[in-house]
N, C-alpha and C. Protein backbone atom coordinates (compact mmCIF):
# COMPACT_ATOMS: atom_id res chain seq x y z
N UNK A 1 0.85 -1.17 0.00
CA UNK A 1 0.00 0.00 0.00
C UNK A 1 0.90 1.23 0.00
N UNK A 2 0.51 2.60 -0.38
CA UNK A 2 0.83 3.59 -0.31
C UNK A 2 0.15 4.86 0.49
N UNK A 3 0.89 6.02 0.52
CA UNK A 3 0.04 7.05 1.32
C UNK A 3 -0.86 6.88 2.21
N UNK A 4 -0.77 5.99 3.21
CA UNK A 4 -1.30 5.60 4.37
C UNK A 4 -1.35 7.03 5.42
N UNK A 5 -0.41 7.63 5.51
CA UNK A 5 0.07 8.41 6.45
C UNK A 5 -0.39 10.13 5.77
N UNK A 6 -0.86 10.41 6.58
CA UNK A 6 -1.93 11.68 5.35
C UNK A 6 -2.18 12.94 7.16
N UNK A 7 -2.24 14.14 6.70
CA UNK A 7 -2.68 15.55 7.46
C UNK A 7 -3.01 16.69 6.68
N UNK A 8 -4.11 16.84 7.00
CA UNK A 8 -4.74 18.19 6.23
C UNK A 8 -4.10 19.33 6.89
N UNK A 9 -3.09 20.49 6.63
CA UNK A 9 -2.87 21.80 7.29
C UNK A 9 -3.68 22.91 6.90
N UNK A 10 -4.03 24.15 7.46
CA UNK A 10 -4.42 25.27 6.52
C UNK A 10 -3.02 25.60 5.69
N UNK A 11 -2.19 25.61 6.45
CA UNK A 11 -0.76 25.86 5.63
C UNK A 11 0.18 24.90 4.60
N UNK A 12 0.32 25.79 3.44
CA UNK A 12 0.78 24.99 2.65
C UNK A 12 2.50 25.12 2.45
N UNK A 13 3.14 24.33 1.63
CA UNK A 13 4.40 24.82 1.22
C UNK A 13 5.14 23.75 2.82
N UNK A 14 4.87 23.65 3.39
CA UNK A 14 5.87 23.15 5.04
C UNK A 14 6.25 21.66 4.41
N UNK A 15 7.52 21.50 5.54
CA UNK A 15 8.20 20.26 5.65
C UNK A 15 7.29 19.57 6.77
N UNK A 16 6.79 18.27 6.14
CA UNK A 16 5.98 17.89 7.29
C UNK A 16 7.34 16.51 7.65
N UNK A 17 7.14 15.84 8.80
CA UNK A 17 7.31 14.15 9.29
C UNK A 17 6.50 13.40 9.91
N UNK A 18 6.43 12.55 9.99
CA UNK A 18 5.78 11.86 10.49
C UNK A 18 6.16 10.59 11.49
N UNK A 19 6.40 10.72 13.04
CA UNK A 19 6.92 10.06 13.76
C UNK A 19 6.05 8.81 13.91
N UNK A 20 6.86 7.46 13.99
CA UNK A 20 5.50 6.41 13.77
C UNK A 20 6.03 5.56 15.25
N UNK A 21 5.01 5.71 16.28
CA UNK A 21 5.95 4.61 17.27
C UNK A 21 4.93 3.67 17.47
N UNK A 22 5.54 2.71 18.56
CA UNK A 22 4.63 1.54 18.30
C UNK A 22 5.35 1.09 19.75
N UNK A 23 4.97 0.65 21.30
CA UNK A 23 4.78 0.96 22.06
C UNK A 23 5.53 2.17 22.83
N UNK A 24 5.39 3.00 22.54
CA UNK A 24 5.70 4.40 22.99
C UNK A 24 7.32 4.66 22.34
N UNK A 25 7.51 3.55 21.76
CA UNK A 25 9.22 3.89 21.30
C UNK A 25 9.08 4.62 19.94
N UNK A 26 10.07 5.25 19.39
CA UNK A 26 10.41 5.95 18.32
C UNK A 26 10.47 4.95 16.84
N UNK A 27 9.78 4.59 16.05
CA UNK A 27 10.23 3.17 15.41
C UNK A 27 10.77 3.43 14.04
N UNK A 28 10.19 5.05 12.96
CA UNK A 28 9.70 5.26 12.34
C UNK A 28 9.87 6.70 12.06
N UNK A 29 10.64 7.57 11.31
CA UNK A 29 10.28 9.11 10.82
C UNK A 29 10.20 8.97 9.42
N UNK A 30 8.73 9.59 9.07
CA UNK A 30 8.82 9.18 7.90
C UNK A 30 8.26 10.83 6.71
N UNK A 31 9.01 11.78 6.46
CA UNK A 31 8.99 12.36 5.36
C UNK A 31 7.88 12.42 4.47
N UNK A 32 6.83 13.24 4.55
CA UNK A 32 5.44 13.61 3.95
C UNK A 32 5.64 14.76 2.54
N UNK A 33 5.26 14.42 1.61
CA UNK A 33 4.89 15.76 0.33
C UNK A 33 3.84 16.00 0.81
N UNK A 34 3.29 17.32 -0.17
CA UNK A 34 2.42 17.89 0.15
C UNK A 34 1.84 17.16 -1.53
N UNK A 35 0.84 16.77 -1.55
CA UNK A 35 -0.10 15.84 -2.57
C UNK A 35 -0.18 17.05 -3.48
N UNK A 36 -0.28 17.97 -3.46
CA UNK A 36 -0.20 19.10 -4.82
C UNK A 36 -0.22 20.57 -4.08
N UNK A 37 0.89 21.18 -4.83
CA UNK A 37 1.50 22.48 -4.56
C UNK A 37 -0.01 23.39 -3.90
N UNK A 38 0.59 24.10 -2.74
CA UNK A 38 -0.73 24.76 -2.15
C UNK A 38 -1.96 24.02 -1.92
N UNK A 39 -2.69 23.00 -1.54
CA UNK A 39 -3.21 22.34 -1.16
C UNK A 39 -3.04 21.72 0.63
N UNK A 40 -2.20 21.91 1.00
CA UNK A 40 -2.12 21.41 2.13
C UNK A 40 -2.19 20.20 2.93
N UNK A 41 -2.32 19.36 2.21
CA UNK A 41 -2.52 17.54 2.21
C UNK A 41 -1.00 17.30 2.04
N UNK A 42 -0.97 16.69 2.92
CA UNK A 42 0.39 16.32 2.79
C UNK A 42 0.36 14.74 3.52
N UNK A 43 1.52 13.64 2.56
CA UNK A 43 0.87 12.46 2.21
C UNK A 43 2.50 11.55 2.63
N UNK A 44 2.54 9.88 2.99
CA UNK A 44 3.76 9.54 2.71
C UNK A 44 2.86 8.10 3.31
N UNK A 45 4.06 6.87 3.17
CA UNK A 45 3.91 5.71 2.93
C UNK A 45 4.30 5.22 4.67
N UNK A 46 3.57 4.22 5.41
CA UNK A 46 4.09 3.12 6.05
C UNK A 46 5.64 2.60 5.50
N UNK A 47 6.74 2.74 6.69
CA UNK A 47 8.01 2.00 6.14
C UNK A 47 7.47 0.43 5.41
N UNK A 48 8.33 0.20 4.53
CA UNK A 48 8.30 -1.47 4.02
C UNK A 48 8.70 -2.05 5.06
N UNK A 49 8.52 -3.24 5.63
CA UNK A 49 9.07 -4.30 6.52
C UNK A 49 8.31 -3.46 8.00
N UNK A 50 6.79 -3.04 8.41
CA UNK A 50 6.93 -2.35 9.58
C UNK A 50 6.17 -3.54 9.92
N UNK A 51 6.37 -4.00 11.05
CA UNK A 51 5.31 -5.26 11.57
C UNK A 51 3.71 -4.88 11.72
N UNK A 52 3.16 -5.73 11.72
CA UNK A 52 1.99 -5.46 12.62
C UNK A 52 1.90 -5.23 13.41
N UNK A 53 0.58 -3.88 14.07
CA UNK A 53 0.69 -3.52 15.23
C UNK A 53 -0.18 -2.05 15.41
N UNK A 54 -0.32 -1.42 16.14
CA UNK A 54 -1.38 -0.32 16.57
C UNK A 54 -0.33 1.01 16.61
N UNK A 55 -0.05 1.60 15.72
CA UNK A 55 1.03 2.55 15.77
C UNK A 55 0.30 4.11 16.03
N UNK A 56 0.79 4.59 16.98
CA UNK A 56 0.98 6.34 17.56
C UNK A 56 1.74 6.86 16.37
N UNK A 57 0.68 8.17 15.68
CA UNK A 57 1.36 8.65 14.50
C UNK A 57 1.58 10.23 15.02
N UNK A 58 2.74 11.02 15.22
CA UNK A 58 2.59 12.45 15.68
C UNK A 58 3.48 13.08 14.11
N UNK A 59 2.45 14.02 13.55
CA UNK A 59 3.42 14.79 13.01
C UNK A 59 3.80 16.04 13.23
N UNK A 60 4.89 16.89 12.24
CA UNK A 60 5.87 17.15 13.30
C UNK A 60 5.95 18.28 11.66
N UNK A 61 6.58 19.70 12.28
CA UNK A 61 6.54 20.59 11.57
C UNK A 61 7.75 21.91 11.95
N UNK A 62 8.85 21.88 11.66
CA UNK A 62 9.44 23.30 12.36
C UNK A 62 10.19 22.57 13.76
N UNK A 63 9.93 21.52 13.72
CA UNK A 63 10.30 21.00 15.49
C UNK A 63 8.83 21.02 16.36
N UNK A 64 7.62 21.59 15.60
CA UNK A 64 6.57 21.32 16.78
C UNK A 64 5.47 20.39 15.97
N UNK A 65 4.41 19.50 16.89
CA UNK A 65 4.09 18.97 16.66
C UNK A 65 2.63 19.77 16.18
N UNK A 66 2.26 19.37 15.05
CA UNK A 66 0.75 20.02 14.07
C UNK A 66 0.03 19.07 13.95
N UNK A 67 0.02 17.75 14.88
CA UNK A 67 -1.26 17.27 14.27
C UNK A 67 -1.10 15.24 14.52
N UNK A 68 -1.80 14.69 14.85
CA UNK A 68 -1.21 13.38 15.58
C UNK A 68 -2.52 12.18 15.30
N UNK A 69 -2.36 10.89 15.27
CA UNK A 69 -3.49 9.93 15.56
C UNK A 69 -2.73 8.80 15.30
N UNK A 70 -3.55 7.50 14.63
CA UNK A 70 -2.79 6.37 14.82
C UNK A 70 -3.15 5.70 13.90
N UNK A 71 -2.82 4.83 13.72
CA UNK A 71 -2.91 3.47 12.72
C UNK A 71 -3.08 2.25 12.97
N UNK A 72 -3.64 1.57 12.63
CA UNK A 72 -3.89 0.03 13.00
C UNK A 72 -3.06 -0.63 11.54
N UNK A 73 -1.86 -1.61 11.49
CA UNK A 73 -1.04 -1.75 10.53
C UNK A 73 -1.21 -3.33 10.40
N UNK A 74 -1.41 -4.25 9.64
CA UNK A 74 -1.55 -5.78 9.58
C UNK A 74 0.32 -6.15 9.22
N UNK A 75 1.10 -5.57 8.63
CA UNK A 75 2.17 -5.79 8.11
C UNK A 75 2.50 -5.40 6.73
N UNK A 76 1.11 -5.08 6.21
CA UNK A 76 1.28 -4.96 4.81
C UNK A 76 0.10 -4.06 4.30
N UNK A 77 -0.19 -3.78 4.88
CA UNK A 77 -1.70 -2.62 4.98
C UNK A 77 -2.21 -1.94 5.79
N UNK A 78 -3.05 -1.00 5.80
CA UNK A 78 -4.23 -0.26 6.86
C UNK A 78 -5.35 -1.43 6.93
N UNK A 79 -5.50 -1.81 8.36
CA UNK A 79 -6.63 -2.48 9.01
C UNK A 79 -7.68 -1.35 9.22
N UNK A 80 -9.16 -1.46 8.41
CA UNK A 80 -10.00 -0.94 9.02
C UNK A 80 -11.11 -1.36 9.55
N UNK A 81 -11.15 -1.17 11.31
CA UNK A 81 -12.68 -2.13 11.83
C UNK A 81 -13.64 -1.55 11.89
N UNK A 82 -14.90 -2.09 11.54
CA UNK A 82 -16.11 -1.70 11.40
C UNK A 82 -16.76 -2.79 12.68
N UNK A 83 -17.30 -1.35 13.13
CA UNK A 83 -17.83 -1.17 15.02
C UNK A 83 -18.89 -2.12 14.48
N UNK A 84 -18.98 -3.48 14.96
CA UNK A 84 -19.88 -4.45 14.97
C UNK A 84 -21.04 -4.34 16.64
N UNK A 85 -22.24 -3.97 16.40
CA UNK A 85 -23.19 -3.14 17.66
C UNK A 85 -23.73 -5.03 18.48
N UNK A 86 -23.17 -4.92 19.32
CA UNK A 86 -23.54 -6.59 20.23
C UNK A 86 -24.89 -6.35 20.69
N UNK A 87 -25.57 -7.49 20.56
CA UNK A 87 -27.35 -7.69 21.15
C UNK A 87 -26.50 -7.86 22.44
N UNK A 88 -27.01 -7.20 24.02
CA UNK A 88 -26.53 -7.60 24.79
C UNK A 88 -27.60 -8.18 25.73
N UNK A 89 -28.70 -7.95 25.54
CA UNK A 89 -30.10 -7.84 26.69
C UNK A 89 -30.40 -9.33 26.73
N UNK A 90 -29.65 -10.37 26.25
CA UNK A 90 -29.51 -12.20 26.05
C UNK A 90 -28.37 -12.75 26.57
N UNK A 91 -26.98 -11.76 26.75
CA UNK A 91 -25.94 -12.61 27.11
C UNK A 91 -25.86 -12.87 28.69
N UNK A 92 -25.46 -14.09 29.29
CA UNK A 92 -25.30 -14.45 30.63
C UNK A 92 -24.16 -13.95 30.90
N UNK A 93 -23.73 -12.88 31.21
CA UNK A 93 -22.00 -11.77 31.13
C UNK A 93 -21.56 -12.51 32.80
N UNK A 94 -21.94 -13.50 33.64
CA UNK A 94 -21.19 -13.84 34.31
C UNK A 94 -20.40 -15.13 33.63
N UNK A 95 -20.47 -15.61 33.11
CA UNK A 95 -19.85 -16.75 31.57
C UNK A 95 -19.70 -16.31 30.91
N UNK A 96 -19.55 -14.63 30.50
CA UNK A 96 -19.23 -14.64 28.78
C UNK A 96 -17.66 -14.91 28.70
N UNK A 97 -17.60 -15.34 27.50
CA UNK A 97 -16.28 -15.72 26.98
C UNK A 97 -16.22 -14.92 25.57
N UNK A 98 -14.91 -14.76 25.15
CA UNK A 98 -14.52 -14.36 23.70
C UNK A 98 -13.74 -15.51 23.38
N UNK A 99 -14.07 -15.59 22.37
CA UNK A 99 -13.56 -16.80 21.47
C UNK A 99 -12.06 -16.47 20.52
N UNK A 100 -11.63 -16.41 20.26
CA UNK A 100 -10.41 -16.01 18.68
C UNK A 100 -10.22 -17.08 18.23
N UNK A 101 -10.81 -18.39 18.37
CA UNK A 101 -10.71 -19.35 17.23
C UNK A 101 -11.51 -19.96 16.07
N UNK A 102 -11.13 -20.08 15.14
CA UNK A 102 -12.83 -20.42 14.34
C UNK A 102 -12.92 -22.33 14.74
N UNK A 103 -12.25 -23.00 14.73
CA UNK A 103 -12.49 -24.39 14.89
C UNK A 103 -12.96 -24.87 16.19
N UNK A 104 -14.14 -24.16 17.21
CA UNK A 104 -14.86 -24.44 18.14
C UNK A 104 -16.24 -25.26 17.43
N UNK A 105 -16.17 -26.49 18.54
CA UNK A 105 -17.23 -27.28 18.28
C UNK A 105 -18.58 -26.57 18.98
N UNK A 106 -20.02 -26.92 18.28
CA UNK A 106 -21.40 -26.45 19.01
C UNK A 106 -21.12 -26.87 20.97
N UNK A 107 -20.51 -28.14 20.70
CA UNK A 107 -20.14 -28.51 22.42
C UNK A 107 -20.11 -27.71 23.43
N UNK A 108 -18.51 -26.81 22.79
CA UNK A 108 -17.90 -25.79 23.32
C UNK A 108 -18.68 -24.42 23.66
N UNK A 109 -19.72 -23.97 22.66
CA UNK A 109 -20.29 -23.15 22.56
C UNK A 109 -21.48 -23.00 23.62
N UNK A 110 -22.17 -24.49 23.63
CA UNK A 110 -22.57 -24.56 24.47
C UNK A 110 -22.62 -24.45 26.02
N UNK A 111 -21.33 -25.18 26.53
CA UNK A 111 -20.84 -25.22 27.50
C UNK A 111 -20.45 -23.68 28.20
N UNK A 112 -20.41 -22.51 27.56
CA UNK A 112 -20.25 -21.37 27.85
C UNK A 112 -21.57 -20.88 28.27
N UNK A 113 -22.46 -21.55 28.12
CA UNK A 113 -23.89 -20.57 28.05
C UNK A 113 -24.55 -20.96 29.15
């Protein structure tokens, strides 16, 4: 993927960066264009080889920081989750369990409930 890493300024023409860390460490400065002269979008890529992981994005202008958020990174792309809304007014929440495997038998499923 490309241009993952994106900030709208009112100001155009600036040197932007883009600090990428990933648990609070420094992992990542990564050098933004501005997507077209006077426009103020200013754009740049995820390093190649960055692992997966939930990355703190601050960018950075003059030495001060203009503007910050984060990324959810698989290794090779932008992860985007879509807020799935839970029926909750049915679950027994002194047994609930989360699952992360798909090869659970009905057994198993059961046995939680």
């Amino acid at each position: 993927m490309a241009n993952e890493l994106n900030i709208v300024l009112p100001d155009a023409g600036l040197i932007i960066t883009c600090q990428v860390y990933l648990n609070a460490q420094l992992i990542y400065t990564v050098n933004l264009s501005e997507v077209s002269a006077g426009s103020g979008l200013y754009s740049g890529s995820m390093p190649l080889g960055a692992s997966a992981g939930n990355y703190l994005l601050v960018f950075r202008s003059g030495g001060e920081n203009v503007g910050g958020g984060s990324i959810l990174w698989d290794g090779a792309q932008e992860v985007t989750l879509i807020p799935v809304k839970a029926k909750t007014d049915a679950l027994n929440t002194d047994r609930l369990a989360v699952c992360s495997t798909v090869d659970i038998t009905a057994q198993q499923i059961a046995s939680l409930i």
